[in-house]
Protein backbone atom coordinates (compact mmCIF):
# COMPACT_ATOMS: atom_id res chain seq x y z
CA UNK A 1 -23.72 -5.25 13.66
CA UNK A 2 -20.31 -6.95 13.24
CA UNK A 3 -19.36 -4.80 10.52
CA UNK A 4 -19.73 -1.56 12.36
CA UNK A 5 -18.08 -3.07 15.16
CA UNK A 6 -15.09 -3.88 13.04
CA UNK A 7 -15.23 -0.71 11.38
CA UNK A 8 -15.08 0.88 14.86
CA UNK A 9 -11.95 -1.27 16.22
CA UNK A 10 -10.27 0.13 12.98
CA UNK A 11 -11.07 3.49 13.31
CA UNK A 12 -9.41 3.28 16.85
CA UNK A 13 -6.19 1.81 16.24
CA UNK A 14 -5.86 3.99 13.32
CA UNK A 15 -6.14 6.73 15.66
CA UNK A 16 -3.58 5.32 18.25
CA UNK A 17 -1.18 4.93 15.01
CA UNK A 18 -1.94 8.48 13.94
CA UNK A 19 -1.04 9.87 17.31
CA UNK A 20 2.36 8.24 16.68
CA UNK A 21 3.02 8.81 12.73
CA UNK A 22 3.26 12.28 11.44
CA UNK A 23 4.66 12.75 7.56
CA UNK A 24 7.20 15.93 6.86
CA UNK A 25 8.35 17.42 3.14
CA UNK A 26 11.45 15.49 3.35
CA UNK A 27 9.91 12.43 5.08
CA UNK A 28 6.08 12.14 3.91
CA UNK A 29 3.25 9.49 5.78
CA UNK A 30 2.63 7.02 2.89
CA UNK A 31 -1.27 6.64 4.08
CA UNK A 32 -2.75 3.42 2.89
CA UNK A 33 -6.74 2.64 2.35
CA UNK A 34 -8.34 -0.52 1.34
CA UNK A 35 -11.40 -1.24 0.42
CA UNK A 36 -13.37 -5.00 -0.12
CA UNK A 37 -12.75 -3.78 -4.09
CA UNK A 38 -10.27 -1.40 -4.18
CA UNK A 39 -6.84 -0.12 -2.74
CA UNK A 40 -5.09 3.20 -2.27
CA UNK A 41 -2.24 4.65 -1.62
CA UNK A 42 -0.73 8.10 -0.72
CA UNK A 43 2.19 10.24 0.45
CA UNK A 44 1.06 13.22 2.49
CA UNK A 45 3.07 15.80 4.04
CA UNK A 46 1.48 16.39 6.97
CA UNK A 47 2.35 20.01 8.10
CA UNK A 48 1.34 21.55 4.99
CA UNK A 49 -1.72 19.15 4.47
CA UNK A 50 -1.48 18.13 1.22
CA UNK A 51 -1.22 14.62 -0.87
CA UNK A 52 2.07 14.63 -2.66
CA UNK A 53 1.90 11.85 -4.81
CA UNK A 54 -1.19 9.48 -5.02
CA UNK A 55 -1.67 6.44 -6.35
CA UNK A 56 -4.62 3.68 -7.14
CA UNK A 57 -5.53 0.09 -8.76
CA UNK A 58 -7.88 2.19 -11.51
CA UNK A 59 -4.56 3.41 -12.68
CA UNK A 60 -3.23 0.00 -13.43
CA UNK A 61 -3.72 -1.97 -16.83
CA UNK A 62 -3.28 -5.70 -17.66
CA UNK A 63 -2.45 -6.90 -14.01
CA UNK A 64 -2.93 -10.64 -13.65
CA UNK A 65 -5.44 -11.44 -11.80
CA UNK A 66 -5.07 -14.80 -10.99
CA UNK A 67 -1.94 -17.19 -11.50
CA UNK A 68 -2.53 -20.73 -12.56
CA UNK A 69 -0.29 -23.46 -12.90
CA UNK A 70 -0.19 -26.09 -15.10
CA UNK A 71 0.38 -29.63 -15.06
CA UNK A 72 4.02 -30.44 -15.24
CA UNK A 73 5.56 -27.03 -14.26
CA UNK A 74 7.78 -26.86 -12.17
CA UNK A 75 7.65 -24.55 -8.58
CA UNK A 76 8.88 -21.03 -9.58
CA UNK A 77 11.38 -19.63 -7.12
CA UNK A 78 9.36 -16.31 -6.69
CA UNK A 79 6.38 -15.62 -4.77
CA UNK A 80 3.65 -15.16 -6.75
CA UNK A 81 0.41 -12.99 -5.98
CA UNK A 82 -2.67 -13.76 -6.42
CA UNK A 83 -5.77 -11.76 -7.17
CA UNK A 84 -5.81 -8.57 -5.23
CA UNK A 85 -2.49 -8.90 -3.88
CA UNK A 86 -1.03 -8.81 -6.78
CA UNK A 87 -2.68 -5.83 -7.69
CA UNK A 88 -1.83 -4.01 -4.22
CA UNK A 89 2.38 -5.02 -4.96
CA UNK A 90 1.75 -3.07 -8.21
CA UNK A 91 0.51 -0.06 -6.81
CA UNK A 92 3.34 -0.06 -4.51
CA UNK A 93 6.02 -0.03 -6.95
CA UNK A 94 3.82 2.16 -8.95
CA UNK A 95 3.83 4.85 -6.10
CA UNK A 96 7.56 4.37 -5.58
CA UNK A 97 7.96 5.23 -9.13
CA UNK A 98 5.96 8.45 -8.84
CA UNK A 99 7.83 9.26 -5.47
CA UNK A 100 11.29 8.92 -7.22
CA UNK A 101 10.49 11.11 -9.40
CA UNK A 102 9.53 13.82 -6.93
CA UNK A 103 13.03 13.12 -5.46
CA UNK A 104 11.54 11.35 -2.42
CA UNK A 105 12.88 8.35 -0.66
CA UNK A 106 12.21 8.39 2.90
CA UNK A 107 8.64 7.43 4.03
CA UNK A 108 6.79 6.94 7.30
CA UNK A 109 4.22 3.98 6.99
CA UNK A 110 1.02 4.66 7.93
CA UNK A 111 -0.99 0.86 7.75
CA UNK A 112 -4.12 3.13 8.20
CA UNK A 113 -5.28 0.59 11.38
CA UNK A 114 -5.01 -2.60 8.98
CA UNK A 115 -3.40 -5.76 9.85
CA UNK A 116 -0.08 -5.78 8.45
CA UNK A 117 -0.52 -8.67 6.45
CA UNK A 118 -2.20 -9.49 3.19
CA UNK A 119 -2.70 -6.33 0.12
CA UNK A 120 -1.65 -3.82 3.12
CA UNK A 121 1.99 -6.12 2.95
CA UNK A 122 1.95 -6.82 -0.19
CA UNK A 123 1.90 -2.65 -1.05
CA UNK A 124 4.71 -2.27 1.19
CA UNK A 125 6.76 -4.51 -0.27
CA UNK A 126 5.87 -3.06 -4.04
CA UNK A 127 7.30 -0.06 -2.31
CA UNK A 128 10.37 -1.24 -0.81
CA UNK A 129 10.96 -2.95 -4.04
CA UNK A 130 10.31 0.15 -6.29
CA UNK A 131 13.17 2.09 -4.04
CA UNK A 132 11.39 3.51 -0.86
CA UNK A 133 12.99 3.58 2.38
CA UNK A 134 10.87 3.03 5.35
């Protein structure tokens, strides 16, 4: 019962958000979907329907899953991810490199009703890294 529940509450603000958000040629929605496994990303121009450039974690190779340190290093500097959110910063520079090379810089963020916080961050900031422009 609590998982259709949450699944509802989603579904709603993603609605309120899609009311709000609305992805041109020049200016495309990047449209974010996560799963308990799995993460996706996409730029869609909206008034022609159609996915630009797409991106996902079964495209990615050799991503570290986990980080461990060991005894006696030191703190590094940069934030390291972890897991999943790791994975989901890849796939944002990943899709900023695929969107640079279809000569687009300018996106719309569409969080797809998620928290901003967590993978759903962490792909933003892959993005904003790889050279989108929010």
């Amino acid at each position: 019962m609590k998982t259709k529940a949450k699944r509802e509450k989603r579904y709603r603000r993603h609605k309120r958000i899609r009311a709000k958000v609305f992805g041109t040629a020049e200016r495309p929605r990047f449209c974010v979907f996560r799963s308990n496994k799995h993460i996706y990303a996409q730029l869609i121009d909206d008034e022609k329907g159609r996915t630009l450039v797409a991106a996902s974690d079964s495209e990615l190779k050799n991503v570290p899953r986990r980080h461990t340190r060991r005894r006696g290093e030191k703190e590094k500097t940069e934030v390291v991810r972890a897991g999943k959110v790791s994975i989901a910063y890849e796939i944002g520079k990943l899709i900023a490199e695929k969107a640079i090379k279809k000569k687009i810089e300018k996106i719309v963020f569409d969080r797809g009703g998620y928290k901003y916080h967590g993978r759903v961050k962490a792909l933003a900031e892959g993005a904003r890294k790889g050279g989108l422009k929010f």
